[in-house]
C-alpha atoms as a PDB file:
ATOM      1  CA  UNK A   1       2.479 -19.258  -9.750  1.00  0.00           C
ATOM      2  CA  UNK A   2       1.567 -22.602 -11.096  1.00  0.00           C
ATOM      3  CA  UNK A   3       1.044 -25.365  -8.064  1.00  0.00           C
ATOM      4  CA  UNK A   4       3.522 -27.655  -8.883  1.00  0.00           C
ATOM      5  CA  UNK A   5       5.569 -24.698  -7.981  1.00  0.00           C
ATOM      6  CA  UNK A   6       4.504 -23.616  -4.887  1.00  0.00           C
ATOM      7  CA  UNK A   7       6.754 -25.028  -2.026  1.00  0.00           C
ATOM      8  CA  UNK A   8       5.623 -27.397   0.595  1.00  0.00           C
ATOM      9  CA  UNK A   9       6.732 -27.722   4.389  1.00  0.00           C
ATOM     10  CA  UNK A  10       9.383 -30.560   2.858  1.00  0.00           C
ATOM     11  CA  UNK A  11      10.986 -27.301   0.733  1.00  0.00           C
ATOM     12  CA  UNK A  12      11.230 -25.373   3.787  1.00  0.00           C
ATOM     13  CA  UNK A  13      14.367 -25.403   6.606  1.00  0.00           C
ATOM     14  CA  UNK A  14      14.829 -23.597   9.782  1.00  0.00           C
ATOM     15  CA  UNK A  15      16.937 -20.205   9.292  1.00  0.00           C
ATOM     16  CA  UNK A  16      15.703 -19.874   5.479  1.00  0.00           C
ATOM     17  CA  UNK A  17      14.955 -16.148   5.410  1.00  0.00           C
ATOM     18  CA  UNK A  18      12.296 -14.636   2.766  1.00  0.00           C
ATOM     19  CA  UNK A  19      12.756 -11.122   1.758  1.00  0.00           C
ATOM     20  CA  UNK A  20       9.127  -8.898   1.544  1.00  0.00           C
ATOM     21  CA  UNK A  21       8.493  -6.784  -1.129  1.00  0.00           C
ATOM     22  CA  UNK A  22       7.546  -2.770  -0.050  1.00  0.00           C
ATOM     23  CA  UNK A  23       4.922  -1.000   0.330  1.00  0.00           C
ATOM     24  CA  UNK A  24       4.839   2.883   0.901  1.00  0.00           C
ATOM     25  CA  UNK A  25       2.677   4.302   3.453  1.00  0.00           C
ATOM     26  CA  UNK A  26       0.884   7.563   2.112  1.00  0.00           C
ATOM     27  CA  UNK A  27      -1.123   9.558   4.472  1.00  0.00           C
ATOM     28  CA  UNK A  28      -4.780   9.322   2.490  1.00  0.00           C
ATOM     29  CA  UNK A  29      -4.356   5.347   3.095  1.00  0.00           C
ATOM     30  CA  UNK A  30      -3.246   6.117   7.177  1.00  0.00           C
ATOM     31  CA  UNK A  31      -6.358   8.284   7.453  1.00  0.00           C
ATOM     32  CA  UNK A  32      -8.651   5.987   5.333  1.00  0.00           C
ATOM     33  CA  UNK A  33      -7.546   3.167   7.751  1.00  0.00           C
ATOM     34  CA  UNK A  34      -7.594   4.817  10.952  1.00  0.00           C
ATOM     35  CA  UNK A  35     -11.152   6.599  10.360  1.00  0.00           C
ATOM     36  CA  UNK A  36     -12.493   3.084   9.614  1.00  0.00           C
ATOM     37  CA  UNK A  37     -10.643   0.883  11.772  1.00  0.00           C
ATOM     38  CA  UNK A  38      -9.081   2.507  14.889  1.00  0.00           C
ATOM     39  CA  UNK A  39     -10.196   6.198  15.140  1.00  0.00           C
ATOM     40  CA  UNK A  40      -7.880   7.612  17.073  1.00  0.00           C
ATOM     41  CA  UNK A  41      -7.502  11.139  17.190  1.00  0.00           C
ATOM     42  CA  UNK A  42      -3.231  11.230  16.710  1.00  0.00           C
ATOM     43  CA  UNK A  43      -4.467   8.444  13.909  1.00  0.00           C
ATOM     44  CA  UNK A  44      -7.280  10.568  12.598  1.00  0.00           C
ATOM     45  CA  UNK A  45      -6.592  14.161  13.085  1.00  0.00           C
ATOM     46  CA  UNK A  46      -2.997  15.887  11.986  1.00  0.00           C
ATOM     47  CA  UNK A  47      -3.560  19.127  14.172  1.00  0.00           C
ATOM     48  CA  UNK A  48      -4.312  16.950  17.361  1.00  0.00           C
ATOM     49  CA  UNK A  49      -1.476  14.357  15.953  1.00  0.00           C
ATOM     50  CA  UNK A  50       0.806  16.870  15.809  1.00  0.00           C
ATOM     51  CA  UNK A  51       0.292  18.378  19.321  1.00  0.00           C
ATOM     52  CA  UNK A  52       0.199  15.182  21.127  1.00  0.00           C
ATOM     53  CA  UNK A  53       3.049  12.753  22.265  1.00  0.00           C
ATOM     54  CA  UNK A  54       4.194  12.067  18.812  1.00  0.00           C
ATOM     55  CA  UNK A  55       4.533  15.212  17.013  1.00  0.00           C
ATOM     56  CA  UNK A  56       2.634  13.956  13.703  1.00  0.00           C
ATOM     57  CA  UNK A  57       0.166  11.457  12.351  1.00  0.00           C
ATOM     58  CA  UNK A  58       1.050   7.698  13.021  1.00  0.00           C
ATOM     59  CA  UNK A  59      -0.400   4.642  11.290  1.00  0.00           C
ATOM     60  CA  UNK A  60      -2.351   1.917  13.790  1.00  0.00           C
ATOM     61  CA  UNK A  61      -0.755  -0.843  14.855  1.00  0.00           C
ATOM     62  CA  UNK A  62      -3.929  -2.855  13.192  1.00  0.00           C
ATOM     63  CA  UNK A  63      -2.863  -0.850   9.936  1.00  0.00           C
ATOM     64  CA  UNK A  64       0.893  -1.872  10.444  1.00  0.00           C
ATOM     65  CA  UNK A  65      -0.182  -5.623  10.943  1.00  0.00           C
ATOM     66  CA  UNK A  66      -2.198  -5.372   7.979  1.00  0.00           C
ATOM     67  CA  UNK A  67       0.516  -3.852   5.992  1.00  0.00           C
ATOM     68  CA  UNK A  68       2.513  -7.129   7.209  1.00  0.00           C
ATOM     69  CA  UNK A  69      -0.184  -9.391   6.021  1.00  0.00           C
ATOM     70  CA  UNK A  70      -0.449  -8.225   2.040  1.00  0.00           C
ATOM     71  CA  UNK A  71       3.727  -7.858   2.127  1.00  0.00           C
ATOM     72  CA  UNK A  72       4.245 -11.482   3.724  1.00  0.00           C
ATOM     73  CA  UNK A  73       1.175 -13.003   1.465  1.00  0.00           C
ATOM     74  CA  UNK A  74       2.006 -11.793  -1.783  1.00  0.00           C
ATOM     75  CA  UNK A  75       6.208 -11.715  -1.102  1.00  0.00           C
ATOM     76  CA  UNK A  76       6.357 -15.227   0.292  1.00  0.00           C
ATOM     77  CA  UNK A  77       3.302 -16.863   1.557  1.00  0.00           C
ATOM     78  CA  UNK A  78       1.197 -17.222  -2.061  1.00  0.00           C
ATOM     79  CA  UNK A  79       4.504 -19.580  -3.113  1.00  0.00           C
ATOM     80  CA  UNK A  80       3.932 -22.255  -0.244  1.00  0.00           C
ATOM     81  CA  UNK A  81       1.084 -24.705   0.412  1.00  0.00           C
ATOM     82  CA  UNK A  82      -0.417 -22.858   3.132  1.00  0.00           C
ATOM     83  CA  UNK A  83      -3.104 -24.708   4.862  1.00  0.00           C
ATOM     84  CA  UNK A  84      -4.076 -21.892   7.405  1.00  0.00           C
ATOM     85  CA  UNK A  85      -2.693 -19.535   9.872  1.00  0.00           C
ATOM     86  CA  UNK A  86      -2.423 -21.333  13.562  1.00  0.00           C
ATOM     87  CA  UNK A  87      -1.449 -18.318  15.708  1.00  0.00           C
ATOM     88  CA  UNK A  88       0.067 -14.823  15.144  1.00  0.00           C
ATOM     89  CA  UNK A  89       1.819 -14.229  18.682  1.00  0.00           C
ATOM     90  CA  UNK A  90       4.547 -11.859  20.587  1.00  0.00           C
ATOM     91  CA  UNK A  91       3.482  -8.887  18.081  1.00  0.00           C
ATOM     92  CA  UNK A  92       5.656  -5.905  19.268  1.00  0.00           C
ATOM     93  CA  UNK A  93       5.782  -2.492  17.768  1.00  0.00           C
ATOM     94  CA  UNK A  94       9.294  -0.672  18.039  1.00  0.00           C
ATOM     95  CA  UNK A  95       8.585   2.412  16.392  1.00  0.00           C
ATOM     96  CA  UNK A  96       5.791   4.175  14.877  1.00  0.00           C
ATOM     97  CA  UNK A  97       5.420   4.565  10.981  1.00  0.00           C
ATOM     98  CA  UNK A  98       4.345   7.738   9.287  1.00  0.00           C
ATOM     99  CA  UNK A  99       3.163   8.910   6.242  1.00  0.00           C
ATOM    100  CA  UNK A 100       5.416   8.754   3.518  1.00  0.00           C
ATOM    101  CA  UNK A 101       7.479   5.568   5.084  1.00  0.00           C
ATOM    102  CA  UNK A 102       8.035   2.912   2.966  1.00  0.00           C
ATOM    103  CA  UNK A 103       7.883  -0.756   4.921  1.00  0.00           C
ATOM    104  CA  UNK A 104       9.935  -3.885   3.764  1.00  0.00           C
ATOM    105  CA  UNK A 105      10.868  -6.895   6.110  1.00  0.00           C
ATOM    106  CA  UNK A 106      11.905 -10.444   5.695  1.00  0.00           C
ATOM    107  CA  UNK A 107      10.179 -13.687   7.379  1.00  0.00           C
ATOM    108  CA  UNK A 108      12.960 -16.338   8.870  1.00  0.00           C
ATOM    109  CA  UNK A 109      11.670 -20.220   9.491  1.00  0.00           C
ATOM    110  CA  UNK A 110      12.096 -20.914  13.172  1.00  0.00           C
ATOM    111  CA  UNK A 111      10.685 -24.462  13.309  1.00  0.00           C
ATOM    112  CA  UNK A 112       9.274 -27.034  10.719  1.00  0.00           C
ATOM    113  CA  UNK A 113       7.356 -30.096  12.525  1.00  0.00           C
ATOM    114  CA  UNK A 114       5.637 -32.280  10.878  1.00  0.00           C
ATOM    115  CA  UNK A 115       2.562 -34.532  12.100  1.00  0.00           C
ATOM    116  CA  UNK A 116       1.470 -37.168  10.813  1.00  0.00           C
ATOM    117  CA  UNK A 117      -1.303 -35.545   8.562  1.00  0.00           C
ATOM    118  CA  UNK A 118       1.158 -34.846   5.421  1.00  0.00           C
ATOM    119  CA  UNK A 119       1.344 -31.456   7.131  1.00  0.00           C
ATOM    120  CA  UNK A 120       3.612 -29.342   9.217  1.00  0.00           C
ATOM    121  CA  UNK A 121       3.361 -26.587  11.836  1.00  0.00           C
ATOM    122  CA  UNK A 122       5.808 -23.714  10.559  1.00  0.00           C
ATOM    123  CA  UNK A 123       6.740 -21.332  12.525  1.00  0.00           C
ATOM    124  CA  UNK A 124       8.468 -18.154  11.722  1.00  0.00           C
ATOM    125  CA  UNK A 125       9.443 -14.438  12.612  1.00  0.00           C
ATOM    126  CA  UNK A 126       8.689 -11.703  11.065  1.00  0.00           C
ATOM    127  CA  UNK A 127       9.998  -8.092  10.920  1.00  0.00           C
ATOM    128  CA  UNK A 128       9.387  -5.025   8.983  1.00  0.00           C
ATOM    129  CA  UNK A 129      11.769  -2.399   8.812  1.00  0.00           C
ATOM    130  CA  UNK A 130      11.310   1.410   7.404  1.00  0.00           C
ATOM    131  CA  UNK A 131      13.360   3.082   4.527  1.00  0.00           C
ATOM    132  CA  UNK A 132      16.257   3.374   6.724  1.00  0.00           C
ATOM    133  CA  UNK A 133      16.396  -0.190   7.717  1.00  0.00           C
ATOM    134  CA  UNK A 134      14.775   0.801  11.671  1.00  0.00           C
ATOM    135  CA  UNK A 135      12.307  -2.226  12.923  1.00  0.00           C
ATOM    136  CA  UNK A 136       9.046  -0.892  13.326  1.00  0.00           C
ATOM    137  CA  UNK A 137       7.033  -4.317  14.013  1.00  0.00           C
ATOM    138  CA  UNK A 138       8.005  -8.080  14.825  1.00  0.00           C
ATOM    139  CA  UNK A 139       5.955 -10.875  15.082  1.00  0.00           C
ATOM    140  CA  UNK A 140       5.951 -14.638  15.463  1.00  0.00           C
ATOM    141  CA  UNK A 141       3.550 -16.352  12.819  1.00  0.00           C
ATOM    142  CA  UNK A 142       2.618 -20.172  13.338  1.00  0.00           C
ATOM    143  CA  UNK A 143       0.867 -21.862  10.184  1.00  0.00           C
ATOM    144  CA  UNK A 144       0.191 -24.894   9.001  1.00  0.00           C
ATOM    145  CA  UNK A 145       1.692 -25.735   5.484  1.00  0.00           C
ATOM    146  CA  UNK A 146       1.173 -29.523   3.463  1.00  0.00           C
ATOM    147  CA  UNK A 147       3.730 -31.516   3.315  1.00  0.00           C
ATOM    148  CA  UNK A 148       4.278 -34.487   0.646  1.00  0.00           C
ATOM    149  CA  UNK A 149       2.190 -36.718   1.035  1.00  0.00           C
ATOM    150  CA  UNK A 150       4.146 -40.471   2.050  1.00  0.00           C
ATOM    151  CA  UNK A 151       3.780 -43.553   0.373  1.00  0.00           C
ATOM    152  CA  UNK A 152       1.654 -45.987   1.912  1.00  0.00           C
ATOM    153  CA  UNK A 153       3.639 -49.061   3.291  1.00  0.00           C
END
């Protein structure tokens, strides 16, 4: 996307909703993660998986987070003036996802405010949602995005 494209915190208005893009969860990638990154056996190991509480191999919350993170950036985020995250907050996971789900979601603007640094503290929440349309994560993002700069008086 060329920059004078990309949107700025002026473009943006509370309740605007941006749809993600999908991703589909296979279980090499689940067990890649989960040996690296949270080795867990009911992450790590289908026969323990699939005698503990949830009857099968579940992705990490860190993987479902990350999952979030490429869907948001490359689905929304890469067309606005992002500055830098602030805070990720309330992150809640609803249900687990498994191999062979395929994740979409949508980010909605809660708040715009601007400073006075030609900048503005966005804030938004985020879901993602499994094939049939079930929340499996939510999340409140905070980030700061450049506004227009204003003439000088």
């Amino acid at each position: 996307m060329s920059e004078p494209d990309r949107l700025w915190a002026d473009d943006l208005e509370t309740g605007q909703v941006f749809r993600f893009g999908t991703h589909h969860v296979t279980e090499e990638e689940l067990l890649d993660f989960a040996r690296v990154w949270d080795p867990q056996d009911f992450h790590t190991d289908k026969n323990a998986a699939e005698a503990g509480a949830y009857g099968g191999l579940i992705a990490s919350g860190l993987h479902t987070m990350s999952i979030y993170q490429k869907l948001a950036v490359t689905s929304v985020l890469y067309r606005w003036k992002v500055i830098a995250g602030k805070r990720l907050a309330d992150v809640v996971f609803l249900r687990p996802v498994r191999p062979g789900d395929t994740l979409t979601g949508s980010l909605t603007i809660d708040a715009v405010e601007f400073d006075d640094r030609d900048r503005a503290l966005v804030t938004s929440t985020s879901e993602l949602v499994n094939v049939a349309g079930k929340p499996v994560m939510r999340t409140v993002v905070e980030a700061y995005v450049h506004a227009r700069p204003k003439a000088a008086p």
